[in-house]
N, C-alpha and C. Protein backbone atom coordinates (compact mmCIF):
# COMPACT_ATOMS: atom_id res chain seq x y z
N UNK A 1 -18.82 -4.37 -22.77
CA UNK A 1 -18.25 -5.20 -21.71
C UNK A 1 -17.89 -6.56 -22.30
N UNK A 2 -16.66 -7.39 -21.79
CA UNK A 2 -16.05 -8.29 -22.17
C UNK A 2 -16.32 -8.98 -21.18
N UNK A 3 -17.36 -10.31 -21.04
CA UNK A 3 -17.11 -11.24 -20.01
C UNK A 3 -16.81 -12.85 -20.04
N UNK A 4 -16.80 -13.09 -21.42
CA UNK A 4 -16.06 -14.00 -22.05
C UNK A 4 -15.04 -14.41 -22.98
N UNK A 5 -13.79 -15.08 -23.32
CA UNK A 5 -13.40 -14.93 -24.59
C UNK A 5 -13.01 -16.70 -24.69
N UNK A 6 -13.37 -16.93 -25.99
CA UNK A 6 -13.03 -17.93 -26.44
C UNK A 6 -12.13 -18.10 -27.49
N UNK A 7 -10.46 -18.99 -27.67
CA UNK A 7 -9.65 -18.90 -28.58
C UNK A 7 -8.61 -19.15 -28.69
N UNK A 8 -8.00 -18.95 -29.14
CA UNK A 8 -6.18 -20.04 -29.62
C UNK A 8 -5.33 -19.04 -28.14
N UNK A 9 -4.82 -19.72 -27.80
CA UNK A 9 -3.41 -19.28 -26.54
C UNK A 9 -2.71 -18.97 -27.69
N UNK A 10 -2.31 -18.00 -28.04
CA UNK A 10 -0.92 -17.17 -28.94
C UNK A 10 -0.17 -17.70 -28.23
N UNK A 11 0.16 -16.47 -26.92
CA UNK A 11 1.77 -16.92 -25.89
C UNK A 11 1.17 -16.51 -24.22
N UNK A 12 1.79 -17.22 -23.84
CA UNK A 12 1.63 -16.92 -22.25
C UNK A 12 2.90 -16.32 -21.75
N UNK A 13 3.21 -15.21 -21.13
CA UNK A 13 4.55 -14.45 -20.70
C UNK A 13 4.05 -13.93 -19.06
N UNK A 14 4.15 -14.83 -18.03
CA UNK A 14 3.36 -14.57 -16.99
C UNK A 14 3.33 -13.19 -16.56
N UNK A 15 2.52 -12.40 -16.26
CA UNK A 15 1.19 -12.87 -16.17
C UNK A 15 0.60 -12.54 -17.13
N UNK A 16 0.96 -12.37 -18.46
CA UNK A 16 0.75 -11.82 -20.05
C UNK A 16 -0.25 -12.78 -20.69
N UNK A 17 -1.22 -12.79 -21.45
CA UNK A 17 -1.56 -14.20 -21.79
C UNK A 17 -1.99 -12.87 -23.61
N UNK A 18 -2.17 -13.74 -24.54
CA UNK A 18 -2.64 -13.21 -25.76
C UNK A 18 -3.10 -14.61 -26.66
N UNK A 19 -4.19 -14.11 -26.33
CA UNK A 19 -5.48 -15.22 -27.40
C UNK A 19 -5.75 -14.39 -28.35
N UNK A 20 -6.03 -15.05 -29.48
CA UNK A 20 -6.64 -15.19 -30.60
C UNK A 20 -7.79 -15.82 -30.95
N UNK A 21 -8.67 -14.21 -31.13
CA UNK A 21 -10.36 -14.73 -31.36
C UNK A 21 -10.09 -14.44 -32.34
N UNK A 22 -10.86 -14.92 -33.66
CA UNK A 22 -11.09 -14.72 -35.15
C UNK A 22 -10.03 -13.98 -35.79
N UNK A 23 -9.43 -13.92 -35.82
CA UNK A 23 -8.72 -13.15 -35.86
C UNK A 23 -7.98 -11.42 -35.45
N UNK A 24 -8.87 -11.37 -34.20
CA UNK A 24 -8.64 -10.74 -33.05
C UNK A 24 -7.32 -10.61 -32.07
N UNK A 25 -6.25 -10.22 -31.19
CA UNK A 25 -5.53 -10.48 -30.52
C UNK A 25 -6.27 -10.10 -29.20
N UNK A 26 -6.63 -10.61 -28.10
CA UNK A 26 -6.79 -10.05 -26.90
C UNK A 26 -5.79 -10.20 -26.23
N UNK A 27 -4.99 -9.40 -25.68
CA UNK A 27 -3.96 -9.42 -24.52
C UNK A 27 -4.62 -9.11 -22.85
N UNK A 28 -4.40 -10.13 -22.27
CA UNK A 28 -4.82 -10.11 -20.79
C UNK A 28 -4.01 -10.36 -20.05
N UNK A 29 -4.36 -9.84 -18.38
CA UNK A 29 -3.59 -10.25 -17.71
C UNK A 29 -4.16 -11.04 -16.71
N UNK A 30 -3.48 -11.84 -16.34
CA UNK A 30 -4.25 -13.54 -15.23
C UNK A 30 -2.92 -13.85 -14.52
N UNK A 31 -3.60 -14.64 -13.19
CA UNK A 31 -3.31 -15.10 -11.81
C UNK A 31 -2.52 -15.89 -12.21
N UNK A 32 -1.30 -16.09 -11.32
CA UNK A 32 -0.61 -17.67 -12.05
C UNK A 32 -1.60 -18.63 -11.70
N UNK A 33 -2.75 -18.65 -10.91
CA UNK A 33 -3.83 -19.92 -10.58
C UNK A 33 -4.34 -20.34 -12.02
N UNK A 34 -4.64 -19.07 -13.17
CA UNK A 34 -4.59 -19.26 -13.89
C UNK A 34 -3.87 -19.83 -14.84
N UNK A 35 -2.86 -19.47 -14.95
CA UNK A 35 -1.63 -19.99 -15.71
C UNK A 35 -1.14 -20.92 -15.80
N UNK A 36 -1.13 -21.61 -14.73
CA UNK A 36 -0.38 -22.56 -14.18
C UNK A 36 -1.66 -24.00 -14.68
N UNK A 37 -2.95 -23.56 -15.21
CA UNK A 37 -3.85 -24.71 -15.78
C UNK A 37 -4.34 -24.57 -17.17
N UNK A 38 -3.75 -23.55 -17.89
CA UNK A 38 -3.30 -23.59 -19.26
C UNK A 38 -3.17 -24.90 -20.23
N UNK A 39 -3.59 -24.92 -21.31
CA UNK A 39 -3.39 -25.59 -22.38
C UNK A 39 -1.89 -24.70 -22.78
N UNK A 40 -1.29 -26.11 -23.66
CA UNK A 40 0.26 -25.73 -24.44
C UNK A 40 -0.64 -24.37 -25.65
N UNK A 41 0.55 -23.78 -25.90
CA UNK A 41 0.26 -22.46 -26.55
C UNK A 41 -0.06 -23.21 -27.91
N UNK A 42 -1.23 -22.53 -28.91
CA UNK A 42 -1.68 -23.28 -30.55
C UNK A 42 -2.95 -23.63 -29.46
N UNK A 43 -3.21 -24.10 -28.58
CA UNK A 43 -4.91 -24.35 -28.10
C UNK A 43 -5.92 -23.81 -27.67
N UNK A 44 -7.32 -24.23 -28.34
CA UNK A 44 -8.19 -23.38 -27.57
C UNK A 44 -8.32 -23.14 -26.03
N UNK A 45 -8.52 -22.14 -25.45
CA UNK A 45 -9.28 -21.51 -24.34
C UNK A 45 -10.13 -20.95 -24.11
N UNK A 46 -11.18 -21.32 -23.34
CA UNK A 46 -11.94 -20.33 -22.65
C UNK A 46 -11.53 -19.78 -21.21
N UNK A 47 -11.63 -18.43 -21.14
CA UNK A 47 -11.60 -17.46 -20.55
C UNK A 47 -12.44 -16.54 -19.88
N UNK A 48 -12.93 -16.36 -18.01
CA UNK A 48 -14.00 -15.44 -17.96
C UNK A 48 -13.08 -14.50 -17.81
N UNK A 49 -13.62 -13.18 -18.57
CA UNK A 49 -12.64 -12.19 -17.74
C UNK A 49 -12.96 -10.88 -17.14
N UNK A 50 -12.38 -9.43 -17.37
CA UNK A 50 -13.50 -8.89 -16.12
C UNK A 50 -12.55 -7.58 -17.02
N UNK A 51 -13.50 -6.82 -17.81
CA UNK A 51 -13.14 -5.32 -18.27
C UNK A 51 -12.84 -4.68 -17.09
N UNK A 52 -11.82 -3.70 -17.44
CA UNK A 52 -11.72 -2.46 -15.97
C UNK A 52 -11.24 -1.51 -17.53
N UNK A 53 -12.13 -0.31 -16.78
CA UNK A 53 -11.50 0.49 -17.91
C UNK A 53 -11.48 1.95 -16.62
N UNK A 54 -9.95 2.89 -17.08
CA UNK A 54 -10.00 4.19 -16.25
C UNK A 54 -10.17 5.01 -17.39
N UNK A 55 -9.75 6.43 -16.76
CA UNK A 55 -9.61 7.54 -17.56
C UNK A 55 -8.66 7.58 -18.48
N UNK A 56 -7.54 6.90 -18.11
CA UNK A 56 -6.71 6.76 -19.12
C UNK A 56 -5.57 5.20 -19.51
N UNK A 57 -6.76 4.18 -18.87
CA UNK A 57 -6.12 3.12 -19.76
C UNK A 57 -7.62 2.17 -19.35
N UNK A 58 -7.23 1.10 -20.15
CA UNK A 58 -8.35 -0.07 -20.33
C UNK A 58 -7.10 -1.94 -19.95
N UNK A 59 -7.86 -2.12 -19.15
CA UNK A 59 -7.36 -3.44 -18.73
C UNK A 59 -8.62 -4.52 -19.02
N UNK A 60 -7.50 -5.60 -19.40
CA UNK A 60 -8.82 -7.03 -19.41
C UNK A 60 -7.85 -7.99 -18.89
N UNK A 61 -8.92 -8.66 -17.85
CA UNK A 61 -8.28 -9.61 -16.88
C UNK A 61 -8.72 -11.12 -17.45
N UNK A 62 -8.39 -12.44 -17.62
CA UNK A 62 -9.12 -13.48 -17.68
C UNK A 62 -8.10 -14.73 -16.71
N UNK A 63 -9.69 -15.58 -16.99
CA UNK A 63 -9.42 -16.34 -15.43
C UNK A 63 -10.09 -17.54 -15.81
N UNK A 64 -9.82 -19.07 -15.57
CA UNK A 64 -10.06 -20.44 -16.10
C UNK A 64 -11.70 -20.61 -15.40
N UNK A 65 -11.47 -19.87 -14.15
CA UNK A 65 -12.62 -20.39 -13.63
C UNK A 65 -13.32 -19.09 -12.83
N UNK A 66 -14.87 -19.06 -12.92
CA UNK A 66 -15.95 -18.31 -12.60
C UNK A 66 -15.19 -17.48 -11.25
N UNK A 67 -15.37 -18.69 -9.84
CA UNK A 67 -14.91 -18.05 -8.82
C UNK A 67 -13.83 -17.38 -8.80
N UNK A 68 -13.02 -17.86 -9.40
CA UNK A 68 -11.43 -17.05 -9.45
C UNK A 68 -11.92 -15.41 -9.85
N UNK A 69 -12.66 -15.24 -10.96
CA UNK A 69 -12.86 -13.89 -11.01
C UNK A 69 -13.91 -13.01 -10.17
N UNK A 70 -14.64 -14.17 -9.67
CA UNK A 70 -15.54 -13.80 -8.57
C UNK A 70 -14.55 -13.35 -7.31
N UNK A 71 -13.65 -13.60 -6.90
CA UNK A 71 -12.89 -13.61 -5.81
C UNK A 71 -12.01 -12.26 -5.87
N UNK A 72 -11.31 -12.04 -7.19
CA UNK A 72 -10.74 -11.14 -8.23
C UNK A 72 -11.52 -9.59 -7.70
N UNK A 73 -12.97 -10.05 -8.02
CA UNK A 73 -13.52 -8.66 -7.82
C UNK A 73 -14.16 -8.04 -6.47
N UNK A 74 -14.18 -9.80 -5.44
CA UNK A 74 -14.48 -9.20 -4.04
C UNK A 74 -13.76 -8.80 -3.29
N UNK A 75 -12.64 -9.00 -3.62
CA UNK A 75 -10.80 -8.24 -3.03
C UNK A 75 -10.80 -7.11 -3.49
N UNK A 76 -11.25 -6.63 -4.30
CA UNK A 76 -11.20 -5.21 -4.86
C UNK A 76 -12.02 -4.36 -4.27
N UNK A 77 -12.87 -4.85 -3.77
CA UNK A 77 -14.10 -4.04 -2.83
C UNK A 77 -13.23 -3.48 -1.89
N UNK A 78 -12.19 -3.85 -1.15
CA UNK A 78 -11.57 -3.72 0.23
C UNK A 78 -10.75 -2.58 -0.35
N UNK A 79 -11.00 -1.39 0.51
CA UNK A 79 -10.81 -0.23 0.37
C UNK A 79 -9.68 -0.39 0.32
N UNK A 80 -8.26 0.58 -0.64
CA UNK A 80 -7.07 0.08 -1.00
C UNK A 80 -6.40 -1.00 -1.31
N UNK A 81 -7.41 -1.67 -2.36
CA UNK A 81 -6.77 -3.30 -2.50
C UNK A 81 -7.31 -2.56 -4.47
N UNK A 82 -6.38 -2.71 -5.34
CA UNK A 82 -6.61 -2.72 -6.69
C UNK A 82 -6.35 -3.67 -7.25
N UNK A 83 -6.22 -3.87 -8.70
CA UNK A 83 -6.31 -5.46 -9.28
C UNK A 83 -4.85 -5.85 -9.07
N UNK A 84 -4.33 -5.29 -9.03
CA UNK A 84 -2.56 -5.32 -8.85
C UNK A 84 -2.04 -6.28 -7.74
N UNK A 85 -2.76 -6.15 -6.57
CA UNK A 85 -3.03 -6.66 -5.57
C UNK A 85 -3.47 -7.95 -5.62
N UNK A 86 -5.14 -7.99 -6.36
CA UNK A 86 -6.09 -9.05 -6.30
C UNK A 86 -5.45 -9.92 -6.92
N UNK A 87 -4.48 -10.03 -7.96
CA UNK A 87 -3.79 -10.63 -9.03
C UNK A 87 -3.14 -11.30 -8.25
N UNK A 88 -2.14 -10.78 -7.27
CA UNK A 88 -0.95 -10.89 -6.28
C UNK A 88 -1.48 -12.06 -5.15
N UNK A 89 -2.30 -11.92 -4.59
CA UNK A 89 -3.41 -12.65 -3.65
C UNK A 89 -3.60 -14.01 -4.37
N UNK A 90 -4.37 -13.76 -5.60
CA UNK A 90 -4.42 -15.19 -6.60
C UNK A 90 -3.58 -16.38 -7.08
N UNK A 91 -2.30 -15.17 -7.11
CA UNK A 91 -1.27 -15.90 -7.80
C UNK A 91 -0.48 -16.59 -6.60
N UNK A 92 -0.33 -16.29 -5.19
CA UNK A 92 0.22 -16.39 -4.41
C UNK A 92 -0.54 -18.08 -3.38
N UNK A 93 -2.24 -17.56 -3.18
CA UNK A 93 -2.72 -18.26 -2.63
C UNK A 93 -4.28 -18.63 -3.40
N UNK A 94 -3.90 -20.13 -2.53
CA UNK A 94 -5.40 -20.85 -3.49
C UNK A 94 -6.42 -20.26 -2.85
N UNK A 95 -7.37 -20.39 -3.41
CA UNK A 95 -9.26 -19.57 -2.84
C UNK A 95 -9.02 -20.32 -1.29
N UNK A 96 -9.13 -21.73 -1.58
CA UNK A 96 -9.09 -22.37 0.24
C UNK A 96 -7.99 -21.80 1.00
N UNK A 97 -6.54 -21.61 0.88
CA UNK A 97 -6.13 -20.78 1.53
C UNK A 97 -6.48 -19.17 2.32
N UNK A 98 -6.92 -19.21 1.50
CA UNK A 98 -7.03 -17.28 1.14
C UNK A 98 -7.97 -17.45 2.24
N UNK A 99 -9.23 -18.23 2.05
CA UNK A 99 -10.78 -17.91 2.89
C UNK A 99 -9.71 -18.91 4.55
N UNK A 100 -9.18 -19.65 4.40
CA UNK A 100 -8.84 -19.78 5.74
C UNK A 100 -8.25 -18.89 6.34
N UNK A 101 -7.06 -18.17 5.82
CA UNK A 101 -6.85 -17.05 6.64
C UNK A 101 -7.40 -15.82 6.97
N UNK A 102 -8.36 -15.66 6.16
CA UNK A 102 -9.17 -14.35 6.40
C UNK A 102 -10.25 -14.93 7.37
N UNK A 103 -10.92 -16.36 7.47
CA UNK A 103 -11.71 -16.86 8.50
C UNK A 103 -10.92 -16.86 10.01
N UNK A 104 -9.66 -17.67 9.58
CA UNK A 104 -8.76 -16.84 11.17
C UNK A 104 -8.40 -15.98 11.33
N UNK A 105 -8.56 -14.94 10.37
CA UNK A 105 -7.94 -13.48 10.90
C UNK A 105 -6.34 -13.63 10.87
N UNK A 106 -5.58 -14.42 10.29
CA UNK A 106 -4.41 -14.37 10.25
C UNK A 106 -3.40 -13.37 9.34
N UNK A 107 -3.73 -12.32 9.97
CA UNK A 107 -3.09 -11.10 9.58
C UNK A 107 -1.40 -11.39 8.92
N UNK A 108 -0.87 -12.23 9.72
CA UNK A 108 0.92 -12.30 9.36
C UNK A 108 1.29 -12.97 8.26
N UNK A 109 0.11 -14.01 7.82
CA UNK A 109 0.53 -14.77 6.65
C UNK A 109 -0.24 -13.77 5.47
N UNK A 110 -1.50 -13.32 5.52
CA UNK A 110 -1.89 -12.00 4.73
C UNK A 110 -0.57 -11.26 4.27
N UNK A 111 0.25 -10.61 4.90
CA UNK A 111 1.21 -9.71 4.64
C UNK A 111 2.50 -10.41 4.18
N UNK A 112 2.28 -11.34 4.32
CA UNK A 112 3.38 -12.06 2.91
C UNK A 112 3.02 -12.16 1.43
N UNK A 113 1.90 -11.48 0.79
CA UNK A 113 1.50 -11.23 -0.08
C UNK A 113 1.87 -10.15 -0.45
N UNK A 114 2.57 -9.88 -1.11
CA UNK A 114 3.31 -8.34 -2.06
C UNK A 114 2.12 -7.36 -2.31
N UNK A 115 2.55 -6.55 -1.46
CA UNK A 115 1.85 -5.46 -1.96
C UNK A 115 0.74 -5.13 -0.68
N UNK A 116 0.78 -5.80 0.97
CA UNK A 116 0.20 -6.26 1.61
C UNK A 116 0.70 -5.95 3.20
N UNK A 117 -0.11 -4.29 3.60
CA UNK A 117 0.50 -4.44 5.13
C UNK A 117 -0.06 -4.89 5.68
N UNK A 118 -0.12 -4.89 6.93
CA UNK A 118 -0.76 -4.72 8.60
C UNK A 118 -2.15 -4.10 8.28
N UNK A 119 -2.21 -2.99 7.99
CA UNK A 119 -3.33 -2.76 8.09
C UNK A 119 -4.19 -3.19 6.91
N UNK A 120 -3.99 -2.97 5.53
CA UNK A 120 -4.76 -3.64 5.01
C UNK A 120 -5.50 -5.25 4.67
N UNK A 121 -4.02 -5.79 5.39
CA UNK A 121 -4.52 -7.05 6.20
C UNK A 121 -5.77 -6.96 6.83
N UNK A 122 -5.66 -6.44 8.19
CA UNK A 122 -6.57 -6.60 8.79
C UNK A 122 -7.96 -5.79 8.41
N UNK A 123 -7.90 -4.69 7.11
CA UNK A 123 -9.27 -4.57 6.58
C UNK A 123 -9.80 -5.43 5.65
N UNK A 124 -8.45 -6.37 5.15
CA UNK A 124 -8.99 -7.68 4.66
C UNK A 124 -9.90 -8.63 5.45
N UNK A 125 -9.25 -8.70 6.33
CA UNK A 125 -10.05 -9.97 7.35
C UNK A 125 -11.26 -9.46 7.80
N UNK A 126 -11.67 -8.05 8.15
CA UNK A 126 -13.15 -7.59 8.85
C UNK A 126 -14.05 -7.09 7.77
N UNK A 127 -13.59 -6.82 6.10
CA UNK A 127 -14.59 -6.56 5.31
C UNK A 127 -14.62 -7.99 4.41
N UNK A 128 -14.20 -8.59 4.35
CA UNK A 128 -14.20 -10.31 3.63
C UNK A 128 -14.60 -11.38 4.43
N UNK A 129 -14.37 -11.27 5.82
CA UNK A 129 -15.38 -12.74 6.49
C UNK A 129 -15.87 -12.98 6.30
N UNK A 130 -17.06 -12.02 6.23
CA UNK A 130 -18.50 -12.73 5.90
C UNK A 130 -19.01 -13.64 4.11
N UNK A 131 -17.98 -12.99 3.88
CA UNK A 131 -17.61 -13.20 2.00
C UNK A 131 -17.07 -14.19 1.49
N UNK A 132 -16.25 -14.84 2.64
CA UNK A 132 -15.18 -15.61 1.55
C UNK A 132 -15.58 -16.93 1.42
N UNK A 133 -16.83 -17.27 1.76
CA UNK A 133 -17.24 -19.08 1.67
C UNK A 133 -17.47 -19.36 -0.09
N UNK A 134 -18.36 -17.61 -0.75
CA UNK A 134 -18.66 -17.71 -1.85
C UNK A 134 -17.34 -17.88 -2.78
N UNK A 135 -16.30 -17.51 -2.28
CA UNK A 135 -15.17 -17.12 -3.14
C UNK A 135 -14.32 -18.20 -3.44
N UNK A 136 -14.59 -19.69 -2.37
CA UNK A 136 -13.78 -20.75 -2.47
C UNK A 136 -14.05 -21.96 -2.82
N UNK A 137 -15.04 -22.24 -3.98
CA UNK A 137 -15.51 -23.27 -4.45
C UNK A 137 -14.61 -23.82 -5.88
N UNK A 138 -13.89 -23.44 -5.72
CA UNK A 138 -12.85 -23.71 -7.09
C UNK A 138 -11.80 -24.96 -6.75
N UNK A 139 -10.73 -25.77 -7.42
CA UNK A 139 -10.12 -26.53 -6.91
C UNK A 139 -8.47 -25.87 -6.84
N UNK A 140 -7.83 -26.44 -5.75
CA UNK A 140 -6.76 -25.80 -5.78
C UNK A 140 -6.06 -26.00 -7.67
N UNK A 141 -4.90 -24.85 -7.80
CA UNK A 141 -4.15 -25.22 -9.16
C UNK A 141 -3.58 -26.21 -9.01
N UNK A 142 -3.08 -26.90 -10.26
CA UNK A 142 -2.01 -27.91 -10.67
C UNK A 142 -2.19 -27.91 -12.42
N UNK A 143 -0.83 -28.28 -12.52
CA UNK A 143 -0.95 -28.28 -14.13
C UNK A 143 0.48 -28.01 -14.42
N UNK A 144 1.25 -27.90 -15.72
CA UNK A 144 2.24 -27.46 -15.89
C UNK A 144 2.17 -26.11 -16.87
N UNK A 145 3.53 -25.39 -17.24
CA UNK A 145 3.70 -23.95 -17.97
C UNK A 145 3.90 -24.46 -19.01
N UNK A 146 4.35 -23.65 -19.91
CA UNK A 146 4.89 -23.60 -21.24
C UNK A 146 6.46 -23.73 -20.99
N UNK A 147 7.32 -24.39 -21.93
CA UNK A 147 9.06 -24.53 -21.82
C UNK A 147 9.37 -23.45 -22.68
N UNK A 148 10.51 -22.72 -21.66
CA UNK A 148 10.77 -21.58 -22.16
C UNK A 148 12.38 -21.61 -22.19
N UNK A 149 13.19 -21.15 -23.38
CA UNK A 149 14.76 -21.26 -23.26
C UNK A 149 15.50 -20.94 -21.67
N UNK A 150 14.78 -20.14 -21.24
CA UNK A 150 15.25 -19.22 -20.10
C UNK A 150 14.08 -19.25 -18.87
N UNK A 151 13.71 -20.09 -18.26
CA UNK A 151 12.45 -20.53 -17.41
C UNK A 151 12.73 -19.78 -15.89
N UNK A 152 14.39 -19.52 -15.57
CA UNK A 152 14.36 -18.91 -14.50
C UNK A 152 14.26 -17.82 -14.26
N UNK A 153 14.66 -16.97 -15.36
CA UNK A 153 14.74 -15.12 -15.85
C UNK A 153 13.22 -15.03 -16.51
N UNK A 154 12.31 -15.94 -16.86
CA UNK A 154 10.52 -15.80 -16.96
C UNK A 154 10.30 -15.25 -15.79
N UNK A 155 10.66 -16.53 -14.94
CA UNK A 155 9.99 -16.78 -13.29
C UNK A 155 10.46 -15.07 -12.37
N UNK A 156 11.38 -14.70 -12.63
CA UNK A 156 11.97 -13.73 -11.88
C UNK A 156 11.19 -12.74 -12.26
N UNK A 157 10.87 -12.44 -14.04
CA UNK A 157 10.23 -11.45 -14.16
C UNK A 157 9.01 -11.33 -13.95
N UNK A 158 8.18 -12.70 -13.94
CA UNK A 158 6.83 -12.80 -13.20
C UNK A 158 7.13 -12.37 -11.81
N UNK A 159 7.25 -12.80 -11.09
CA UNK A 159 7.57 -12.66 -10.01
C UNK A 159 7.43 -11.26 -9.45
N UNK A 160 7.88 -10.33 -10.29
CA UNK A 160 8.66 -9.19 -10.07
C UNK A 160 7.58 -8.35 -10.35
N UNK A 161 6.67 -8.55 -11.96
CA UNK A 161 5.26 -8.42 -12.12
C UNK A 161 4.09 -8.46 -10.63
N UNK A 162 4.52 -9.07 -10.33
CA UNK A 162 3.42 -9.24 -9.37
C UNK A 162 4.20 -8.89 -7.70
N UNK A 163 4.60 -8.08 -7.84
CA UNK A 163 5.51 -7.22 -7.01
C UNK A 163 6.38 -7.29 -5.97
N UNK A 164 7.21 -8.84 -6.40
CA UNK A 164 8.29 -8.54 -5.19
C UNK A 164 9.46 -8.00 -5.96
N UNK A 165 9.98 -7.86 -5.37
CA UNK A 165 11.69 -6.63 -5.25
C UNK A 165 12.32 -7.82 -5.91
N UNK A 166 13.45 -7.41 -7.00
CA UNK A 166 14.07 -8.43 -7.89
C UNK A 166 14.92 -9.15 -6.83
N UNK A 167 15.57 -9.10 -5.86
CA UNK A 167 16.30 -9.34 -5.35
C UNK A 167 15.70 -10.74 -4.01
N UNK A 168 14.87 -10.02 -3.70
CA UNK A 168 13.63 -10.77 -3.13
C UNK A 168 13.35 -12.03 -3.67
N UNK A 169 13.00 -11.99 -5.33
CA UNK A 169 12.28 -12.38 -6.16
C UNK A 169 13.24 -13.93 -6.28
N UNK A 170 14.49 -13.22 -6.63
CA UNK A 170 15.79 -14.08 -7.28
C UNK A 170 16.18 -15.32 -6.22
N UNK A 171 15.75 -14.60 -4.82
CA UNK A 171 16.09 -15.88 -3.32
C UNK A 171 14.79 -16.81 -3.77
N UNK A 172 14.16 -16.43 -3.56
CA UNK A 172 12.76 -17.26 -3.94
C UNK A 172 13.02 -18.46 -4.84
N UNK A 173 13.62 -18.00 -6.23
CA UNK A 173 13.83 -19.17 -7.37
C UNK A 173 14.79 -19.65 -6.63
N UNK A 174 16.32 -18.97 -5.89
CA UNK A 174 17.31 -19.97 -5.65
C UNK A 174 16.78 -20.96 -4.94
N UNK A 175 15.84 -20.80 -4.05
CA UNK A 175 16.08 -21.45 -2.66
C UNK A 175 15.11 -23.04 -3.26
N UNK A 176 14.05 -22.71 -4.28
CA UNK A 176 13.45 -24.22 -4.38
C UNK A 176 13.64 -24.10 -5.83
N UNK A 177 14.06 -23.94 -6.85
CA UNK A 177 14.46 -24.17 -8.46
C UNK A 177 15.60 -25.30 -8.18
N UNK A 178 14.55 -26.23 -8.95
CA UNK A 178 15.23 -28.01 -9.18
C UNK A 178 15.35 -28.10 -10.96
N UNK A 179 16.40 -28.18 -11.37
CA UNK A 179 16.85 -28.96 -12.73
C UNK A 179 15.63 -29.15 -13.62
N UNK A 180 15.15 -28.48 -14.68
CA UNK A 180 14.31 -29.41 -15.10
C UNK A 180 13.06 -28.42 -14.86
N UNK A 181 12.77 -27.51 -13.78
CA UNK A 181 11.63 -27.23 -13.73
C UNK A 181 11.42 -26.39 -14.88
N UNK A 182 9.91 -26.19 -15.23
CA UNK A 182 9.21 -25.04 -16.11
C UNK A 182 8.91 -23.67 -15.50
N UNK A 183 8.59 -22.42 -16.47
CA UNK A 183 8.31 -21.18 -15.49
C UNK A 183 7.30 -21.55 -14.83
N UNK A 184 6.31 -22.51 -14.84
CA UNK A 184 4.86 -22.25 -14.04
C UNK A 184 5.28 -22.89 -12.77
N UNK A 185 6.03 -24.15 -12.97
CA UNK A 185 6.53 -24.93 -11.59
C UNK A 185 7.41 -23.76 -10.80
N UNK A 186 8.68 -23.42 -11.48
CA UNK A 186 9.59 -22.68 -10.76
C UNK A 186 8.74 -21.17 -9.62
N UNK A 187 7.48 -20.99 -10.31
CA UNK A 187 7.07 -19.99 -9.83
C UNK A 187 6.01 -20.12 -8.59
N UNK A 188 5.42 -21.43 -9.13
CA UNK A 188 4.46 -22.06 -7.75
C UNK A 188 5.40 -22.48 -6.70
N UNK A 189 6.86 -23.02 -6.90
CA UNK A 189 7.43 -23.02 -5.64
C UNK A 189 8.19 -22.11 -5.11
N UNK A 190 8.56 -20.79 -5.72
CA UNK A 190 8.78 -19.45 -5.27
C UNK A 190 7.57 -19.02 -4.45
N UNK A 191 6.72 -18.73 -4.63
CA UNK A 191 5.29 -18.55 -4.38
C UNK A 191 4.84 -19.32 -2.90
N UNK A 192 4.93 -20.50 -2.83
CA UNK A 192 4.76 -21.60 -1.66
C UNK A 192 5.68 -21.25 -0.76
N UNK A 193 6.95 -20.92 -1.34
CA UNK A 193 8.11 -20.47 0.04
C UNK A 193 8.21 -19.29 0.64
N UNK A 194 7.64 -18.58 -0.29
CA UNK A 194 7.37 -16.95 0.08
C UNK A 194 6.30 -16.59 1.19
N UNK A 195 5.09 -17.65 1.23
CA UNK A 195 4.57 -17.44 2.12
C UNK A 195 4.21 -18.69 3.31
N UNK A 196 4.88 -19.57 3.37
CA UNK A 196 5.50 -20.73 4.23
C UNK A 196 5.68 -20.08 5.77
């Protein structure tokens, strides 16, 4: 089991991240909450992260901070919610968000999360109430990405990673992509409008 890694940021390709332990490569995959509080690529990181291994593949997740993966794995409890999801949830909304709407039961803003009906909404909100005070002690993100030649075709393909419809994906960047932004900005305000 892998529940730490410490080591150089290789490259970040959201939601892609590849550190370098000793000369090790770990490739993981992380929340833009994560991402988005990154050191520039050449710096150390620490990383908690969370083995999942199936029958026929092995995933490693990492995450800046404890609760984030704490949160990661109590979304996964909820019958039809996989990491695919939990990722989606993370990247979309901060821990204080997340536990306010599942404390109001606000099913409609739940389902603006990709990958996210009606009903599993609402088995979100009746198996996580009692749960989500532990899950939100973290601070909301801020931080900037890495500069990338092409920051809006990153953002689209993150985006798209974490499962909205390209087309979907592409209104999102038009509607708040300002001059100048990075993939981590362009994607936190895709992200903010998507579920506005």
């Amino acid at each position: 089991m892998i529940g730490r890694l410490t080591g150089v940021l290789i490259s970040k390709h959201p939601p892609w991240l590849l550190i370098d332990v000793k000369g090790v490569g770990y490739e993981l995959e992380a929340p833009m909450s994560t991402i988005y509080d990154l050191p520039e690529v050449g710096q150390v990181v620490t990383l908690h992260t969370h083995y999942a291994q199936k029958e026929d593949s092995v995933h490693l997740y990492g995450f800046l901070r404890e609760p984030e993966r704490r949160m990661f794995r109590e979304v996964q409890k909820v019958s039809g919610i996989g990491a695919k999801i939990a990722l989606a949830i993370l990247s979309a909304l901060s821990a204080e968000t997340f536990t306010s709407l599942i404390q109001t039961g606000d099913v409609t803003a739940l389902t603006r999360v990709p990958g996210i009906g009606k009903k599993t909404a609402e088995r979100m909100v009746l198996e996580l109430r009692d749960r989500t005070s532990q899950m939100a002690d973290f601070p909301t993100v801020s931080g900037s990405g890495a500069h990338r030649e092409d920051p809006q075709a990153d953002a689209l393909e993150a985006l798209q990673q974490l499962g909205y419809k390209p087309v979907e994906a592409a209104k999102m960047i038009k509607s708040t992509f300002e001059e100048g932004d990075d993939v981590a900005t362009i994607i936190r305000k895709a992200l903010k409008f998507a579920i506005r």
